[in-house]
C-alpha atoms as a PDB file:
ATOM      1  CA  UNK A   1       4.266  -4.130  44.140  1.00  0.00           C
ATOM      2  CA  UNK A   2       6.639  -1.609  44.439  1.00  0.00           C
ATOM      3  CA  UNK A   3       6.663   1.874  42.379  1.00  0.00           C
ATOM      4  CA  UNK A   4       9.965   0.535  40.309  1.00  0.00           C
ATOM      5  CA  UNK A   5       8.337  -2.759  39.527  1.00  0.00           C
ATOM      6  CA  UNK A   6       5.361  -0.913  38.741  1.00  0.00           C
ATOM      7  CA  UNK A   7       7.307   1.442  36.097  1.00  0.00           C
ATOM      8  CA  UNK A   8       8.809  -1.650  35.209  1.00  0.00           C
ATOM      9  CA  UNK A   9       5.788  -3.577  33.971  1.00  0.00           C
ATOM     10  CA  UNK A  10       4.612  -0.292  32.378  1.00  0.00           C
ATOM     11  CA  UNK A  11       7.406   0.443  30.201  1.00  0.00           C
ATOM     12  CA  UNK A  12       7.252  -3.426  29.498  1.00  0.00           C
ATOM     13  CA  UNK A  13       3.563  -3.102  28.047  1.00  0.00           C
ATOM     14  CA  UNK A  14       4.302  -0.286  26.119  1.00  0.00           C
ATOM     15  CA  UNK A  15       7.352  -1.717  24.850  1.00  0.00           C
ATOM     16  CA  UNK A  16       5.366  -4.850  23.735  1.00  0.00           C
ATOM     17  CA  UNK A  17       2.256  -2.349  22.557  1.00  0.00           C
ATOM     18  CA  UNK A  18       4.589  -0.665  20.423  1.00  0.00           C
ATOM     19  CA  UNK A  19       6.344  -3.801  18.720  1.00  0.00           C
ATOM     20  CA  UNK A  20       2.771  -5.505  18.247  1.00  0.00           C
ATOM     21  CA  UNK A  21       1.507  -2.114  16.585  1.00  0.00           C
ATOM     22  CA  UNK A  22       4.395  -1.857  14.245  1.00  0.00           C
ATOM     23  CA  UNK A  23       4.151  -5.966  13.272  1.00  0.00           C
ATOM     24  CA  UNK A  24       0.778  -5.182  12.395  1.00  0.00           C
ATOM     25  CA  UNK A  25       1.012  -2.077  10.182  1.00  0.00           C
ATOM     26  CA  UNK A  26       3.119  -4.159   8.141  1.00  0.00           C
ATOM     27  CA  UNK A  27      -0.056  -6.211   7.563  1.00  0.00           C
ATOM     28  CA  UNK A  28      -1.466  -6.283   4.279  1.00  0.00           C
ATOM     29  CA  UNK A  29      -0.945  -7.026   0.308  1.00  0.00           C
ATOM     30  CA  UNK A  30       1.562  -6.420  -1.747  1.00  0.00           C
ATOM     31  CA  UNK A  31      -0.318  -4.801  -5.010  1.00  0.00           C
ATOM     32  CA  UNK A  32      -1.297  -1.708  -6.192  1.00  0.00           C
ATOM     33  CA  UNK A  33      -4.152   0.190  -5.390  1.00  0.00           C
ATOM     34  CA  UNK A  34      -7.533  -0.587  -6.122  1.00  0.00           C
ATOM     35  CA  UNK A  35      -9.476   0.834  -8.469  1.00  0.00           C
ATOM     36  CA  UNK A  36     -12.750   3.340  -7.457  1.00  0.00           C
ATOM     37  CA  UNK A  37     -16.493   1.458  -7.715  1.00  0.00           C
ATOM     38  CA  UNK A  38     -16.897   2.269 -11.436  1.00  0.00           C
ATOM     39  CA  UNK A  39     -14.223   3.197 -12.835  1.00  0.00           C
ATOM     40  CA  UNK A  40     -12.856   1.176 -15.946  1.00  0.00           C
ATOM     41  CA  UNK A  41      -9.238   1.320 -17.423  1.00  0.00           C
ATOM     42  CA  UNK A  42     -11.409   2.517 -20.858  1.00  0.00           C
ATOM     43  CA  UNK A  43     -12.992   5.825 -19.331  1.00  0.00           C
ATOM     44  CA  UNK A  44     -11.660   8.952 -20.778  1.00  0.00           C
ATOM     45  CA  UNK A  45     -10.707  11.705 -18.635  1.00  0.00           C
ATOM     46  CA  UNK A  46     -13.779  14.611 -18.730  1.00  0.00           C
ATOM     47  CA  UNK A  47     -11.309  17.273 -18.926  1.00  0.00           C
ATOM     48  CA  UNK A  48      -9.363  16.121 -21.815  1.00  0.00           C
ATOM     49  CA  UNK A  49     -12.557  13.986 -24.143  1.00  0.00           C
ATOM     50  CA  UNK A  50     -10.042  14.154 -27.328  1.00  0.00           C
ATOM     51  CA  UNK A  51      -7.440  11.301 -25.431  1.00  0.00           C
ATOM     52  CA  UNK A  52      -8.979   8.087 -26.354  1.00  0.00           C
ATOM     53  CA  UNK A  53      -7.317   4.976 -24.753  1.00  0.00           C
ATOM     54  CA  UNK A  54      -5.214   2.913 -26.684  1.00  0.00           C
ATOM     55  CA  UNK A  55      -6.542  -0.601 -27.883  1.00  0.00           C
ATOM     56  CA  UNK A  56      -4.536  -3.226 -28.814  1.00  0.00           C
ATOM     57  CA  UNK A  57      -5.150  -5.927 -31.318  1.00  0.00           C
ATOM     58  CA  UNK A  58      -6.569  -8.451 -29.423  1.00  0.00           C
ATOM     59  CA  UNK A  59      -9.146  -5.498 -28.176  1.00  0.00           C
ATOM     60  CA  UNK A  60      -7.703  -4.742 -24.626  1.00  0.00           C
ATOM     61  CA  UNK A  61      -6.468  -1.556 -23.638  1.00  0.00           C
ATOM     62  CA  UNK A  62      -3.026  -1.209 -23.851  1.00  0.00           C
ATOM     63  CA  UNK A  63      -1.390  -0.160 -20.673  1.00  0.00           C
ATOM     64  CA  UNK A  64       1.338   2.294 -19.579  1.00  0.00           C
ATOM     65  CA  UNK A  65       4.897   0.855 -19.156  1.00  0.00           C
ATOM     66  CA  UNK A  66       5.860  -0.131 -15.977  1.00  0.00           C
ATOM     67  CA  UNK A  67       8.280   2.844 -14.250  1.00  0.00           C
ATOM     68  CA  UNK A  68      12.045   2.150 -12.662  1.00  0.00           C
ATOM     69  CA  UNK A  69      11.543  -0.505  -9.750  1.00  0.00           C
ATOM     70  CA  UNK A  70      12.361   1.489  -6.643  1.00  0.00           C
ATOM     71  CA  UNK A  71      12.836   0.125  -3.018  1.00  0.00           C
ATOM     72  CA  UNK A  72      13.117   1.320   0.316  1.00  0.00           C
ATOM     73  CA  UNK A  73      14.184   0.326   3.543  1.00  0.00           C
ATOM     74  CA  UNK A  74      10.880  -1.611   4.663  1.00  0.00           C
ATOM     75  CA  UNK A  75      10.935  -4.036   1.820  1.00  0.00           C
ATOM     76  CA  UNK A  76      12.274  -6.526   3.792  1.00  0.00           C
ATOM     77  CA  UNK A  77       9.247  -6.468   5.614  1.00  0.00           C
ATOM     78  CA  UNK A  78       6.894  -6.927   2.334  1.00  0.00           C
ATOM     79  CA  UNK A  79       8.833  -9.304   0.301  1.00  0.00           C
END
């Protein structure tokens, strides 16, 4: 094996290293994050006691509105 094959092979491995390592941060779901161990949409926040959630009428705590649906350039990858 010569030194050109050699540097060949290496730049081969990292090429393939590099294109495994990007498929796989790509890995994953598609949701939001998840909540902390014990921590319910209800709590109110200790700094601020006087904001109670709002509850709708069928009892469930109504939820903020969804923001502007934004995308970038690696949602190709996700969707």
């Amino acid at each position: 094996m010569s030194s050109s094959s050699g540097l060949r092979f290496a730049r081969i491995a990292a090429i393939g290293a590099l294109v495994a390592a990007l498929g796989l941060a790509g890995c994953g779901r598609k949701a939001g994050l998840d909540p902390p161990p014990g921590a319910t949409a209800a709590e109110t926040s200790p700094s601020r006691p006087d904001l109670e959630p709002a509850i709708g009428p069928d009892g469930k705590v109504i939820a903020a509105p969804q923001g502007p649906k934004r995308s970038t350039f690696i949602d190709w990858l996700l969707n």
